[in-house]
C-alpha atoms as a PDB file:
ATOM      1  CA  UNK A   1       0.000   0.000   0.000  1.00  0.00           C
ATOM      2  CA  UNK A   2       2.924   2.744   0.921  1.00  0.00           C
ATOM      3  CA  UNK A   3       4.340   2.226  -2.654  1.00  0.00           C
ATOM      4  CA  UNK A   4       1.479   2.455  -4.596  1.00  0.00           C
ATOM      5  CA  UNK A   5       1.299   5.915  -2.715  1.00  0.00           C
ATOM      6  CA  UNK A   6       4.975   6.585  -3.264  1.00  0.00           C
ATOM      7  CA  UNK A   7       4.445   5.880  -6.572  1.00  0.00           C
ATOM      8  CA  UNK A   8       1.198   8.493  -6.925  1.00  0.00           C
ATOM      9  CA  UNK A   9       3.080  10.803  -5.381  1.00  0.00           C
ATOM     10  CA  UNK A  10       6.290  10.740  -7.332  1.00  0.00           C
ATOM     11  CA  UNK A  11       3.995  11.626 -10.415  1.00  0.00           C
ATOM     12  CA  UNK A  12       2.140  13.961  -8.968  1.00  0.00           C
ATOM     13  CA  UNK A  13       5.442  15.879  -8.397  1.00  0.00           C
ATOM     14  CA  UNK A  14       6.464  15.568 -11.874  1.00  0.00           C
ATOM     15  CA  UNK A  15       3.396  16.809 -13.165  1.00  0.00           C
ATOM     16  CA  UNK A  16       3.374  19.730 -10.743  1.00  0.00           C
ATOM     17  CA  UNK A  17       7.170  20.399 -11.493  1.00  0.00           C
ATOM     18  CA  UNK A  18       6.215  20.323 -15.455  1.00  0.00           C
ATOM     19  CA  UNK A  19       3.129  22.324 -15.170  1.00  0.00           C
ATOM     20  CA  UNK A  20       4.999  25.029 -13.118  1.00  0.00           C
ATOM     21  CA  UNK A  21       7.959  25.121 -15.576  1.00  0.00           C
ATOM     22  CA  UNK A  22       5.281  25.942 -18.813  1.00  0.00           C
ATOM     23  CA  UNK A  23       3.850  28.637 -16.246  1.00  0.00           C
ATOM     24  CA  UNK A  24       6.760  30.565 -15.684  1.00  0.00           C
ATOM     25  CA  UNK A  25       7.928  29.837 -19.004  1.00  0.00           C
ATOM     26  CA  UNK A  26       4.967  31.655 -20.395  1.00  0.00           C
ATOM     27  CA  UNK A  27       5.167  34.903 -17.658  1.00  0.00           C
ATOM     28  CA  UNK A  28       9.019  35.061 -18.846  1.00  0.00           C
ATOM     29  CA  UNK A  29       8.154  35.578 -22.480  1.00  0.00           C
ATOM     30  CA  UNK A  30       4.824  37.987 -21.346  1.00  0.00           C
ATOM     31  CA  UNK A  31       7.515  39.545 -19.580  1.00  0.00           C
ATOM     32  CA  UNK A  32       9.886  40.104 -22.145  1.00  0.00           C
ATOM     33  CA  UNK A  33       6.901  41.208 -24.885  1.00  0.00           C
ATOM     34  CA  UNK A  34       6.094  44.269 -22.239  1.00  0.00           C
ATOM     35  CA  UNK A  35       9.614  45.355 -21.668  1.00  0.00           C
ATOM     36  CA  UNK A  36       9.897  45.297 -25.173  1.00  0.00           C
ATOM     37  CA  UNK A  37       6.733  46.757 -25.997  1.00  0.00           C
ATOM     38  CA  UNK A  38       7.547  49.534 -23.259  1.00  0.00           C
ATOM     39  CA  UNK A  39      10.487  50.305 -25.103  1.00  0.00           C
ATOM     40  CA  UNK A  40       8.877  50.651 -28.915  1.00  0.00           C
ATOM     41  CA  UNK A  41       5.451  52.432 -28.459  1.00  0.00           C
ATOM     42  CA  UNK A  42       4.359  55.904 -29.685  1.00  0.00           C
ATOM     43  CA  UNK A  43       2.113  58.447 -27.958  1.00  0.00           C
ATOM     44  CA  UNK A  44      -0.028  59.765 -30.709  1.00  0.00           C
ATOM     45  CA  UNK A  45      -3.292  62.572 -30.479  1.00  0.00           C
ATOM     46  CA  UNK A  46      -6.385  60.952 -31.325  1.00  0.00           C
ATOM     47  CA  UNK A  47      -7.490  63.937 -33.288  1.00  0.00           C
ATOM     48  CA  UNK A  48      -4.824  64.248 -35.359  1.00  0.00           C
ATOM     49  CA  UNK A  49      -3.932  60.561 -36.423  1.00  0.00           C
ATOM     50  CA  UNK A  50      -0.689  60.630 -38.675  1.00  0.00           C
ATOM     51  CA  UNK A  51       0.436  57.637 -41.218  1.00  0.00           C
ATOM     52  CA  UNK A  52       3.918  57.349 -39.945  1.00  0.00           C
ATOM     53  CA  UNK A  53       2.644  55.501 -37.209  1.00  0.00           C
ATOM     54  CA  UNK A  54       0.820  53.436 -38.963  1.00  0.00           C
ATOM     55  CA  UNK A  55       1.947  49.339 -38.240  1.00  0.00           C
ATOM     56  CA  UNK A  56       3.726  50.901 -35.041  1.00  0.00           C
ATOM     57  CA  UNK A  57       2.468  50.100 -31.568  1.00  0.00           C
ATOM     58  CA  UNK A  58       0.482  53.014 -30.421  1.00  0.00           C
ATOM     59  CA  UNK A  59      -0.572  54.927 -27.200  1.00  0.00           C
ATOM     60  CA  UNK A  60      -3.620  57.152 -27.028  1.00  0.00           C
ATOM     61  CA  UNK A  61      -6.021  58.391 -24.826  1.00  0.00           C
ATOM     62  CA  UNK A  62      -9.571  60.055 -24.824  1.00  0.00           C
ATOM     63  CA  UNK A  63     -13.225  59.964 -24.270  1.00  0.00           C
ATOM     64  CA  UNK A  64     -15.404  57.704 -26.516  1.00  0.00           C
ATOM     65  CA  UNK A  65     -18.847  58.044 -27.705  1.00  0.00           C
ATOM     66  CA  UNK A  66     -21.464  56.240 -29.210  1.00  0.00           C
ATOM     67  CA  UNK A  67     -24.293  58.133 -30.712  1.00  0.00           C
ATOM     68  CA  UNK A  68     -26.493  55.180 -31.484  1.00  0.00           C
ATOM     69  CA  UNK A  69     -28.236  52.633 -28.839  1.00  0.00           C
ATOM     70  CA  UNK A  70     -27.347  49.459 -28.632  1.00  0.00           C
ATOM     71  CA  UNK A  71     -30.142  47.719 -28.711  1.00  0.00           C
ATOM     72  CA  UNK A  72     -30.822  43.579 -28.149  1.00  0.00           C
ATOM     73  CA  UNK A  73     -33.951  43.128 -30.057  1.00  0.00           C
ATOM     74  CA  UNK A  74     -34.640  39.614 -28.298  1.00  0.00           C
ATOM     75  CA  UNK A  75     -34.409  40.970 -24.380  1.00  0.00           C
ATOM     76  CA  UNK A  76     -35.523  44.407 -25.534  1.00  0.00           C
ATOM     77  CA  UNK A  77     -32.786  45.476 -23.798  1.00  0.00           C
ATOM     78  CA  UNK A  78     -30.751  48.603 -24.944  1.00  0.00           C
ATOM     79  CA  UNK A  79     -27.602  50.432 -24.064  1.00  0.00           C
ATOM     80  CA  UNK A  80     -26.741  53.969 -24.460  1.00  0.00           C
ATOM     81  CA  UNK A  81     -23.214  55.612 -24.506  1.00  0.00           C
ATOM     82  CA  UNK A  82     -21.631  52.111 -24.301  1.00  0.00           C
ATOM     83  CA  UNK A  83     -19.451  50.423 -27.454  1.00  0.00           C
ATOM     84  CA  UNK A  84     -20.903  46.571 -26.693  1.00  0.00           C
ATOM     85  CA  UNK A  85     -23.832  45.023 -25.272  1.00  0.00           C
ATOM     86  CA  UNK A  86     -22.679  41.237 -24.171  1.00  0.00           C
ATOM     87  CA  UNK A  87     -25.125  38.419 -23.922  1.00  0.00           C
ATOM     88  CA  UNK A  88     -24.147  35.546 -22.018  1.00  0.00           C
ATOM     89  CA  UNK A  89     -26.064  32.295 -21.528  1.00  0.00           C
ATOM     90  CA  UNK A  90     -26.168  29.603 -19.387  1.00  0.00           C
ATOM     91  CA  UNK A  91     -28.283  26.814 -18.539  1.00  0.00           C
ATOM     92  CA  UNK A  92     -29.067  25.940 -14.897  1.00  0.00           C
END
């Protein structure tokens, strides 16, 4: 009985080891994208877009509006001001 949970154990270690290693794996390269990303972006006015930054990474900042409601026809449920109106679903 003790080595059939030695045995358990031992692969549950491996498993945890392996899953860790992918996670930090994957937060290293996140990592390296932002510091990258930090390092390459352009501040650009929104109301006076130029095309040498176009296919650059961009930062800009402002207020958004929507004129039209966003409606959902089959709640009758509408939305105004907003830029989405999410439905989700779920059975009970």
């Amino acid at each position: 009985m003790a080595t059939a949970e030695s045995y358990i154990g031992i692969v549950l270690l491996i498993f945890a080891t392996v899953i860790t290693w992918c996670n930090e794996s994957k937060l290293v390269k996140v990592d390296t994208f932002m510091k990258e990303a930090k390092n390459e972006y352009r501040s650009v006015n929104v109301e006076d877009p130029q095309p040498r930054n176009d296919y650059y990474l961009v930062h800009a900042s402002g207020d958004t509006q929507n004129i039209e409601e966003i409606k959902d026809s089959a709640f009758g449920v509408s939305a105004a001001n907003s830029y989405r109106l999410l439905r989700k679903v779920e059975m009970l």
